[in-house]
C-alpha atoms as a PDB file:
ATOM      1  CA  UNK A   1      -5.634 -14.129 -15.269  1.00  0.00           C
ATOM      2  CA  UNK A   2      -3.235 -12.304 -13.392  1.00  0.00           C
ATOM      3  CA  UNK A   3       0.807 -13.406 -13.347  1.00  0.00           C
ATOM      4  CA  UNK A   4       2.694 -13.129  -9.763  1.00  0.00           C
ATOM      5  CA  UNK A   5       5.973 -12.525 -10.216  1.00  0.00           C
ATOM      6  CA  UNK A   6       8.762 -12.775  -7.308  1.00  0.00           C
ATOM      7  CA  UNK A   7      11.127 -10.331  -6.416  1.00  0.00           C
ATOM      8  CA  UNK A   8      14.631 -10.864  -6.646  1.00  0.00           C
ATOM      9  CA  UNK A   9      17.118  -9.364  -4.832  1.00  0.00           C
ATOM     10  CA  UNK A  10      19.724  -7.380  -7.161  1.00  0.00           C
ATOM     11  CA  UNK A  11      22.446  -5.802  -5.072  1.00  0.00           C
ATOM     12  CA  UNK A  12      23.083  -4.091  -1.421  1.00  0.00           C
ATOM     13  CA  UNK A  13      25.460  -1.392  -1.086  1.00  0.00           C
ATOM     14  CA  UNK A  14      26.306  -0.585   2.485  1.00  0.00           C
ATOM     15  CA  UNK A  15      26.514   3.372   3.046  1.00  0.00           C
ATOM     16  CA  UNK A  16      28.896   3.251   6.484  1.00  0.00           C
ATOM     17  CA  UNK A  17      28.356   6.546   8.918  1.00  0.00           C
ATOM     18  CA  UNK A  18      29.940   6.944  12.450  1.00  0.00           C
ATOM     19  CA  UNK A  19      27.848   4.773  14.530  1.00  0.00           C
ATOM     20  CA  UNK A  20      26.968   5.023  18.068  1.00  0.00           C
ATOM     21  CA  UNK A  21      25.287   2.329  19.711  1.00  0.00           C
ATOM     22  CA  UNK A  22      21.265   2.858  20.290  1.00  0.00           C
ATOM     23  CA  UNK A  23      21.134   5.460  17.211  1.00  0.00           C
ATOM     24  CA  UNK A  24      19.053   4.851  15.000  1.00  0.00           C
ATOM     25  CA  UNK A  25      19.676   3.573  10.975  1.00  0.00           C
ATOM     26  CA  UNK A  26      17.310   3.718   7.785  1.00  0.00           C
ATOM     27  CA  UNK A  27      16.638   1.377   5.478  1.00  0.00           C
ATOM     28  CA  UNK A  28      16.648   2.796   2.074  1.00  0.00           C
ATOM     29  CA  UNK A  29      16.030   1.473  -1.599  1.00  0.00           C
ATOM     30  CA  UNK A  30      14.490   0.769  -5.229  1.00  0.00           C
ATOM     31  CA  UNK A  31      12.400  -1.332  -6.526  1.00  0.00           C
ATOM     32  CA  UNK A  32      13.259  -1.665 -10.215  1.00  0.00           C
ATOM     33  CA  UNK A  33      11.641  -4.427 -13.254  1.00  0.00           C
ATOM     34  CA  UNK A  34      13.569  -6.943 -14.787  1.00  0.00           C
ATOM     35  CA  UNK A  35      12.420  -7.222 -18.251  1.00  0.00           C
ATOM     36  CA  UNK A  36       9.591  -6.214 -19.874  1.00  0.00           C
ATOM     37  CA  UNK A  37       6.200  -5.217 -17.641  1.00  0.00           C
ATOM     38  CA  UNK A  38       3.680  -7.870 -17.848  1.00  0.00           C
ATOM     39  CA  UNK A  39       1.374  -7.852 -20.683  1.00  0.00           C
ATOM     40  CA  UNK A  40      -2.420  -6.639 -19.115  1.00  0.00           C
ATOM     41  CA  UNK A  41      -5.344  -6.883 -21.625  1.00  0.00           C
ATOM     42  CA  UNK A  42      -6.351  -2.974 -22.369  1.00  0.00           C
ATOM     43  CA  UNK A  43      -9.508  -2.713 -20.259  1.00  0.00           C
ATOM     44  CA  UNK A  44     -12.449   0.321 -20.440  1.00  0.00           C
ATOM     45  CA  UNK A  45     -14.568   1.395 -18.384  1.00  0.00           C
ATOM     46  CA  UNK A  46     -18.215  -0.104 -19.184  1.00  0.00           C
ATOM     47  CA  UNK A  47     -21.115   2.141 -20.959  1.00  0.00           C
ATOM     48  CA  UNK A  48     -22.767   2.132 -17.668  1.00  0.00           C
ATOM     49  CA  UNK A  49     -19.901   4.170 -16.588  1.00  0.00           C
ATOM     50  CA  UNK A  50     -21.825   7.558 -17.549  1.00  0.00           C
ATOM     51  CA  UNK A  51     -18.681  10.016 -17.885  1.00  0.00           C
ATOM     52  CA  UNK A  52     -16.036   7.801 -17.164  1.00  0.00           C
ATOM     53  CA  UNK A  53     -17.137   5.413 -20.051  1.00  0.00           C
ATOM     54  CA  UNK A  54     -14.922   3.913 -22.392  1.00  0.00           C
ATOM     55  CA  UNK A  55     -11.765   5.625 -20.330  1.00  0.00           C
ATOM     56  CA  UNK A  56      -8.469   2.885 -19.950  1.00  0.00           C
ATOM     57  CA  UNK A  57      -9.008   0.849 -16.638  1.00  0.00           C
ATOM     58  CA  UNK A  58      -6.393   1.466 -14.512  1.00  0.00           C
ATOM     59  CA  UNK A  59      -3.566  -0.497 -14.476  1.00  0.00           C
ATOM     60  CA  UNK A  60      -1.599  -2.230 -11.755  1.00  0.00           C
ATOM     61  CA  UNK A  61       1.250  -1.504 -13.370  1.00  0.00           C
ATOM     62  CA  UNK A  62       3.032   1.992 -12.750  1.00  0.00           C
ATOM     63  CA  UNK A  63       6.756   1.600 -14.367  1.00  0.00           C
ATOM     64  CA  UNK A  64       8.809   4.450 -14.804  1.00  0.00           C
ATOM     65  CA  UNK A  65      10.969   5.040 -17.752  1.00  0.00           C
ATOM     66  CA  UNK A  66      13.931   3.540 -15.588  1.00  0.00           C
ATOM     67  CA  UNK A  67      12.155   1.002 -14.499  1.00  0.00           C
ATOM     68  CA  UNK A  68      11.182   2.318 -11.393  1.00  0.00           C
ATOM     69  CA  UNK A  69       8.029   0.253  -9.925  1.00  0.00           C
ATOM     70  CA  UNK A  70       5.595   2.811  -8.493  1.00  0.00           C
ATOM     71  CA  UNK A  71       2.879   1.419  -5.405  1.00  0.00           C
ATOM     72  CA  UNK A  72       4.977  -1.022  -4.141  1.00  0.00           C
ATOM     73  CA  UNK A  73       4.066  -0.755   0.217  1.00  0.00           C
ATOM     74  CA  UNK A  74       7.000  -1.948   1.718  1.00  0.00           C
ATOM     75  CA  UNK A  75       7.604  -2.056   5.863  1.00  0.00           C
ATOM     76  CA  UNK A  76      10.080  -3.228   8.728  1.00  0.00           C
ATOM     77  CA  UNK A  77       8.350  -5.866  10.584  1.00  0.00           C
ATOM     78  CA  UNK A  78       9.157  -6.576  14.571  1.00  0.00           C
ATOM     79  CA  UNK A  79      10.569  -3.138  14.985  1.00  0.00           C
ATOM     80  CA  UNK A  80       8.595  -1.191  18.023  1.00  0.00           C
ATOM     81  CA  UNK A  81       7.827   2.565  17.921  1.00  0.00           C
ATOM     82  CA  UNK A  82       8.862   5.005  20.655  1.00  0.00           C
ATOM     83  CA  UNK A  83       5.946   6.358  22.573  1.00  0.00           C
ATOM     84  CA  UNK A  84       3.686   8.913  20.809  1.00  0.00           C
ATOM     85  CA  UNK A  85       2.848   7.121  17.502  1.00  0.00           C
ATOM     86  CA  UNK A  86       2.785  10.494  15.094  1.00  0.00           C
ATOM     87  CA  UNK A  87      -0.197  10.885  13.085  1.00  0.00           C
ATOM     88  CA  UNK A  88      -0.306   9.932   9.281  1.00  0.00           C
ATOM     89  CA  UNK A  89      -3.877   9.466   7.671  1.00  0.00           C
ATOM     90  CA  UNK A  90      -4.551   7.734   4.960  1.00  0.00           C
ATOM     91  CA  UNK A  91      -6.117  10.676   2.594  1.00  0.00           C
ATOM     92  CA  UNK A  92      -8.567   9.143  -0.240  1.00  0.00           C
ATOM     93  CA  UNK A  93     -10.658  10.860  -3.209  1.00  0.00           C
ATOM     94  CA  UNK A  94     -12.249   9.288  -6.376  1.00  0.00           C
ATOM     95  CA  UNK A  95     -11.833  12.092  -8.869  1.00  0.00           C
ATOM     96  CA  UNK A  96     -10.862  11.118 -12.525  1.00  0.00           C
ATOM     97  CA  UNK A  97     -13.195   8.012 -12.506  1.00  0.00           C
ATOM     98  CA  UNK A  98     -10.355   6.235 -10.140  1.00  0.00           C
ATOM     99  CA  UNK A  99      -9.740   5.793  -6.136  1.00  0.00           C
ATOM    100  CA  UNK A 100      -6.389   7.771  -5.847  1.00  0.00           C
ATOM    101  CA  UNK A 101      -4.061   6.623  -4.382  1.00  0.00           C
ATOM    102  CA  UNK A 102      -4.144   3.479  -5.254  1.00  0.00           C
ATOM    103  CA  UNK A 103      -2.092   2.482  -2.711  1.00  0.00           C
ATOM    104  CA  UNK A 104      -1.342   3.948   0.578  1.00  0.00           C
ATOM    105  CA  UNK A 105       0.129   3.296   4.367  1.00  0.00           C
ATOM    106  CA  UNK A 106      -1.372   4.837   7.786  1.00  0.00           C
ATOM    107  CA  UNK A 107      -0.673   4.508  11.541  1.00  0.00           C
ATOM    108  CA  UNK A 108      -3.363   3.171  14.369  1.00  0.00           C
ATOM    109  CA  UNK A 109      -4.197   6.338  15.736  1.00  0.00           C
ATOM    110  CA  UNK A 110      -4.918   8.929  12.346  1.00  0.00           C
ATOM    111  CA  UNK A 111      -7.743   9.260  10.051  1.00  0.00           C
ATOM    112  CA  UNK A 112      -9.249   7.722   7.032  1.00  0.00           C
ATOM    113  CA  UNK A 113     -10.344  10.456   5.283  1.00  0.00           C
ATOM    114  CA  UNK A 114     -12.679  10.321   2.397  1.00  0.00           C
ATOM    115  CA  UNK A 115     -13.100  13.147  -0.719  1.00  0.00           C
ATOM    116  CA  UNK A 116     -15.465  13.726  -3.272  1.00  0.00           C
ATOM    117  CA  UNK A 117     -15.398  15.419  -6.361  1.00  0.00           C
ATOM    118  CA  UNK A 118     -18.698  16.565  -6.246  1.00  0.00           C
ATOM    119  CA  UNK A 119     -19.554  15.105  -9.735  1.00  0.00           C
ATOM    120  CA  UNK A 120     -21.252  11.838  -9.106  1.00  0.00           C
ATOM    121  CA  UNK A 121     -22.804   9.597  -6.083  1.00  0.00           C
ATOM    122  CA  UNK A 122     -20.083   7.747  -4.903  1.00  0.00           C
ATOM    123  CA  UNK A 123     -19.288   5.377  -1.975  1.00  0.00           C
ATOM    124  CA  UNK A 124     -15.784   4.112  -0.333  1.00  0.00           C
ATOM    125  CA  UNK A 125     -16.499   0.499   0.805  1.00  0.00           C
ATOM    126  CA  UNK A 126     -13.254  -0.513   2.984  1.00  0.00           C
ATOM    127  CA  UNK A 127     -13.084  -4.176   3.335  1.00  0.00           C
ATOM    128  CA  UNK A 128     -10.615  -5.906   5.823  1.00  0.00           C
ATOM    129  CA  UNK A 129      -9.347  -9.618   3.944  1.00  0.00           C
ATOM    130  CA  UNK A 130      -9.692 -11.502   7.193  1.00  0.00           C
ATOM    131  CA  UNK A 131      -7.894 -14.306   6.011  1.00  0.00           C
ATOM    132  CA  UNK A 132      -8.521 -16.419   9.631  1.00  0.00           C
ATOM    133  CA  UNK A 133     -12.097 -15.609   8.789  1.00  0.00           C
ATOM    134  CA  UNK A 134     -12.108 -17.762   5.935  1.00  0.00           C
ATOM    135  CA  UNK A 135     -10.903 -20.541   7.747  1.00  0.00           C
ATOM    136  CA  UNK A 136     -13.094 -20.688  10.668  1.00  0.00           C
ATOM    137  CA  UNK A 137     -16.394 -19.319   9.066  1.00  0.00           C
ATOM    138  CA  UNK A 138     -18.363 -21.880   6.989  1.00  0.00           C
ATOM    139  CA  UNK A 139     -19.687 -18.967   5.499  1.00  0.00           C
ATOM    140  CA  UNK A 140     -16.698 -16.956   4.298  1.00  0.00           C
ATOM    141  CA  UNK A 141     -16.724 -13.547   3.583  1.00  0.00           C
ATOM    142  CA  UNK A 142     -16.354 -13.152  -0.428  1.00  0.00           C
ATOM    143  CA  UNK A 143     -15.101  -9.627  -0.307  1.00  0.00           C
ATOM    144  CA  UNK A 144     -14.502  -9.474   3.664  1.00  0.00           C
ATOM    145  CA  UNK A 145     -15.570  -7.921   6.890  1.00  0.00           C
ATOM    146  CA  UNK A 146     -16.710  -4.182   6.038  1.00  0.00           C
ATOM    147  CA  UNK A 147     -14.434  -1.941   7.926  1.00  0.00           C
ATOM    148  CA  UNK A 148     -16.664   1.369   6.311  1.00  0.00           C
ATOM    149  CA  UNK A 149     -18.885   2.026   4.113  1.00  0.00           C
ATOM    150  CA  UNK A 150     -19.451   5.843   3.591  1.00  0.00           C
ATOM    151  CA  UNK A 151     -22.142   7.072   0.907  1.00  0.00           C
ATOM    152  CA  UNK A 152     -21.530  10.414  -0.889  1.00  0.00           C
ATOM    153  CA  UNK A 153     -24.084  12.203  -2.100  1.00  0.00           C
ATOM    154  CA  UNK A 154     -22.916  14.771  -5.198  1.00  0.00           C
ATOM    155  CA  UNK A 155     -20.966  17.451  -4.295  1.00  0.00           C
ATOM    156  CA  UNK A 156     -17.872  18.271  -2.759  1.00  0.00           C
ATOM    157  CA  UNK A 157     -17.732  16.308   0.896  1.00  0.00           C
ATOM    158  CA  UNK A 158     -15.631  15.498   3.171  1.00  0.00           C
ATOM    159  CA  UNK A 159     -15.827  12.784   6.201  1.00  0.00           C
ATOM    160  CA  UNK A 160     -13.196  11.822   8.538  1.00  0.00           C
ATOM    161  CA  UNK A 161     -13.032   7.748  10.476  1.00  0.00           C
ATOM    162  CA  UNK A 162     -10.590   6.973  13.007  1.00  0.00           C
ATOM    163  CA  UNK A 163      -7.986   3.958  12.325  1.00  0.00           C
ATOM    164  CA  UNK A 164      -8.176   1.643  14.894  1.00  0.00           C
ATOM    165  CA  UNK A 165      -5.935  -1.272  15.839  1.00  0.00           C
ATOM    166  CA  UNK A 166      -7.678  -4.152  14.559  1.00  0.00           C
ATOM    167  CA  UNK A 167      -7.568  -2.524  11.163  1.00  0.00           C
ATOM    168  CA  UNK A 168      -3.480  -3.315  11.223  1.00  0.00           C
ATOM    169  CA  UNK A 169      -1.885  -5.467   8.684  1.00  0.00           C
ATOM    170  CA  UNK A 170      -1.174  -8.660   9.872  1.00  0.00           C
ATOM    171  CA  UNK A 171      -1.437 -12.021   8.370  1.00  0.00           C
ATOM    172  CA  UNK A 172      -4.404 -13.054  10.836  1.00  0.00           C
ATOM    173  CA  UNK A 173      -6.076  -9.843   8.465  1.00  0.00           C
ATOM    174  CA  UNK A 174      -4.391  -9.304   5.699  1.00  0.00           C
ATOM    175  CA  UNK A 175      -4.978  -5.730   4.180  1.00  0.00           C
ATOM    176  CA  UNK A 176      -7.780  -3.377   3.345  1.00  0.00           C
ATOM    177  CA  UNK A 177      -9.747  -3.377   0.082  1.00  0.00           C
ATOM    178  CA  UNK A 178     -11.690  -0.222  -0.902  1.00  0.00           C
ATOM    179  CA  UNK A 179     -14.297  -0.225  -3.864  1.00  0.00           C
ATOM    180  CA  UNK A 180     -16.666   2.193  -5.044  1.00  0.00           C
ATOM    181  CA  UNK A 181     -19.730   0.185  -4.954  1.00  0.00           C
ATOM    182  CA  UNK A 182     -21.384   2.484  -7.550  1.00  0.00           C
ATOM    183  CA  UNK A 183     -18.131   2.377 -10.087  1.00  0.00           C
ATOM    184  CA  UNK A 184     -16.513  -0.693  -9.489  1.00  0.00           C
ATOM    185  CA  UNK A 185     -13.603  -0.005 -11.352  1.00  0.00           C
ATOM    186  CA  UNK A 186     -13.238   2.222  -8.924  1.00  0.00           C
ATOM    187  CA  UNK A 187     -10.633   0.763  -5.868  1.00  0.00           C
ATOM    188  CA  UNK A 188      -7.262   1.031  -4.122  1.00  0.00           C
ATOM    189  CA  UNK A 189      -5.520  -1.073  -1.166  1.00  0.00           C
ATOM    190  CA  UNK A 190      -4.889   0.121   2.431  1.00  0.00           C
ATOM    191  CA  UNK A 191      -2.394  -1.336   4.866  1.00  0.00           C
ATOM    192  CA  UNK A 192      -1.950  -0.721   8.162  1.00  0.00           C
ATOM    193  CA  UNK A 193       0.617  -0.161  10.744  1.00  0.00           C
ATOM    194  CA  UNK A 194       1.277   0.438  14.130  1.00  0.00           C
ATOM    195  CA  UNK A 195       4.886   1.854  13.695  1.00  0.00           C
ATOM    196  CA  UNK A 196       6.052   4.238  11.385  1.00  0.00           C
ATOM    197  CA  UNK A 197       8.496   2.149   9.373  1.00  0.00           C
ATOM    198  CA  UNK A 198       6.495   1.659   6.067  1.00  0.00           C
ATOM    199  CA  UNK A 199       6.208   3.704   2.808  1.00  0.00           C
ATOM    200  CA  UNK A 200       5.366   3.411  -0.559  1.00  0.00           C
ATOM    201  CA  UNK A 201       7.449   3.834  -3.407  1.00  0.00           C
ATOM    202  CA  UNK A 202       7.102   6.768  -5.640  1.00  0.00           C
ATOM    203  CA  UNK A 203       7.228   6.929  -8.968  1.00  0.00           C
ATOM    204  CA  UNK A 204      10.985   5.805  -9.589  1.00  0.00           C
ATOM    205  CA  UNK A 205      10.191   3.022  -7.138  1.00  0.00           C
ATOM    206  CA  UNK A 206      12.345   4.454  -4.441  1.00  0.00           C
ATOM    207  CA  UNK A 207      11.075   4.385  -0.657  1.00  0.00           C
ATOM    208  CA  UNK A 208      13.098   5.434   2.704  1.00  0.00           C
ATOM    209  CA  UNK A 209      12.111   3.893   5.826  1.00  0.00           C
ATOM    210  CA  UNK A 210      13.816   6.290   8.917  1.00  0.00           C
ATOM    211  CA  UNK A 211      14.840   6.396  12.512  1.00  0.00           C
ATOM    212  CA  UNK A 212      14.888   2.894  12.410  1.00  0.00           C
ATOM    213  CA  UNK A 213      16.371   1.554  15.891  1.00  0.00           C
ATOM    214  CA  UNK A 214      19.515  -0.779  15.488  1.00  0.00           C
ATOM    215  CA  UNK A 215      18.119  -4.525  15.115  1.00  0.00           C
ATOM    216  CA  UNK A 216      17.450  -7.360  12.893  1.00  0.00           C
ATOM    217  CA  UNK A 217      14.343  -7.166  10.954  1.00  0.00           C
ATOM    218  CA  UNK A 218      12.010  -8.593   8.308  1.00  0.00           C
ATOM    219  CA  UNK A 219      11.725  -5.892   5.331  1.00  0.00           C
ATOM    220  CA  UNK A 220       8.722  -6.506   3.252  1.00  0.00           C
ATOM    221  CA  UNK A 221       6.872  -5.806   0.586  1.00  0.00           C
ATOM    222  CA  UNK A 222       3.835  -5.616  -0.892  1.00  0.00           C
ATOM    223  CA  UNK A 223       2.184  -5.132  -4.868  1.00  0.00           C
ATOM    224  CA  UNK A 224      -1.047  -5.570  -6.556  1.00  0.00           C
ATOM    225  CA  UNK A 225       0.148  -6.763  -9.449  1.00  0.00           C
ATOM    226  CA  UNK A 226       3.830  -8.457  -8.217  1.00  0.00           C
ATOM    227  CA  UNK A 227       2.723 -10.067  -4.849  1.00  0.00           C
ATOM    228  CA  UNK A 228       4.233 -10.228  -1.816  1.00  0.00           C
ATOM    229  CA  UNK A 229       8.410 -10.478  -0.370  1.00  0.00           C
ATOM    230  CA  UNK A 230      10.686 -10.262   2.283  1.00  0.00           C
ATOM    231  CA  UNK A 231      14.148 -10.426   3.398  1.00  0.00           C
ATOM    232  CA  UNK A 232      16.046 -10.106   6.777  1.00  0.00           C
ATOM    233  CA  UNK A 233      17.735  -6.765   7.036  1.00  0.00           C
ATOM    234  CA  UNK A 234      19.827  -5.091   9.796  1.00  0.00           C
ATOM    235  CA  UNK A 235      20.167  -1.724  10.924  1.00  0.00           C
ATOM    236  CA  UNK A 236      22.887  -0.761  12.812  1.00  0.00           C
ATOM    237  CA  UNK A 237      23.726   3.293  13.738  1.00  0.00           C
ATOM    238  CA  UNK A 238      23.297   5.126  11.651  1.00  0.00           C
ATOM    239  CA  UNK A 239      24.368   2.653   8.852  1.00  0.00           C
ATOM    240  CA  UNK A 240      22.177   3.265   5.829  1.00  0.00           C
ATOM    241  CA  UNK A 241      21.202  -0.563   3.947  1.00  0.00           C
ATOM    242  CA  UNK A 242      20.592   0.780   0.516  1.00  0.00           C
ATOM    243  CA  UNK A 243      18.622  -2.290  -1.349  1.00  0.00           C
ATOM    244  CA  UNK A 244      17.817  -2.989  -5.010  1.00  0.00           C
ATOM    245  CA  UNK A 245      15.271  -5.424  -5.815  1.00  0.00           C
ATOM    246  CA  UNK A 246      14.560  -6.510  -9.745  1.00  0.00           C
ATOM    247  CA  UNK A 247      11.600  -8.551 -10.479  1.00  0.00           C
ATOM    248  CA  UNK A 248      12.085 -11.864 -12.145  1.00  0.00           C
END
């Protein structure tokens, strides 16, 4: 069973610069654990698994030794990108008996774009929640609307699909699920976007979010494991909103 834990907001220090109006800010921050990680049942990968058998499952759970919590997607919602939406593609491969990254952001416009290792049949299933789906269908979706599905055969490939705008995050949606078929333990989660205010934290759980213009804003946030926050932010100048955010 898995345990959702909240986020709860730590500390803001406000880094002041000279500001002139219509320049643009950044919203900048950590995202750190309160307390010990939550306990996860060691899992392996099944017999069936060929040369990935018996490896550790992956976990959820990427902590630094600061407490630093890695694949956290966070984003600025009801901000509006200037015209010519820059290309960021959402770059995929399944080496190591895992779907790496596990988590990642794109923009409406780029690529999904799929990589083999060449050492095993493999498939990237991409499956968009559709959340209103479920509550107009009287046959829901189980593991949603397929999005893709692209078969590998072995050996090193490489196959490029455009991200369109339906695919975006949005709670009508929800996000993208992607499973190897083949190696279920195989699978990472896609969001979205069409603006480029959204990361994903790195390793220390830190994440920058630039050329933001001056406004008030939703920040949120996303985990597998932790669930799902926000809180109103605002970004004026070039005033930098540094954020901290322990779980509790």
């Amino acid at each position: 069973m898995r345990t959702w834990i909240g986020f709860l907001l730590a500390g803001i220090v406000m880094l002041p610069a000279p500001s002139l109006a219509g320049e643009k800010g950044a919203v900048e921050g950590v995202f750190l654990l309160a307390g010990k990680a939550p306990a996860e049942s060691p899992g392996r990968i099944p017999e069936r698994g060929g040369a990935c058998a018996g490896k550790e499952l992956p976990s959820a759970y990427e902590i630094s030794k600061d407490g630093g919590v890695a694949n956290v997607a966070v984003w600025i919602e009801g901000a509006s990108a200037s015209p010519g939406l820059p290309k960021r593609d959402i770059v995929m491969s399944n080496g190591s008996c895992r779907v790496s990254p596990r988590v990642a952001v794109g923009l409406v416009g780029s690529d999904f774009v799929f990589k083999t290792d060449g050492e095993r049949m493999h498939n990237f299933h991409l499956y968009l929640q559709w959340k209103e789906h479920d509550k107009l269908s009287q046959r829901p979706l189980r593991m949603g609307a397929t999005v893709y599905n692209v078969a590998f055969p072995k050996g090193d490939h490489e196959v490029r699909k455009p991200i369109k705008a339906f695919h975006k995050t949005r709670e009508e949606t929800g996000i993208i699920k992607v499973k190897c078929n083949l190696h279920p333990w195989e699978e990472a989660t896609l969001l979205v976007f069409d603006h480029p205010y959204t990361a994903v934290t790195d390793g220390e759980g830190k994440f920058s979010l630039r050329d933001v213009p001056p406004g008030k804003y939703t920040l949120k946030w996303w985990h597998d494991g932790f669930g799902a926050g926000q809180k109103m932010v605002e970004v004026k100048g070039v005033v930098t909103e540094r954020i901290e955010l322990k779980a509790m």
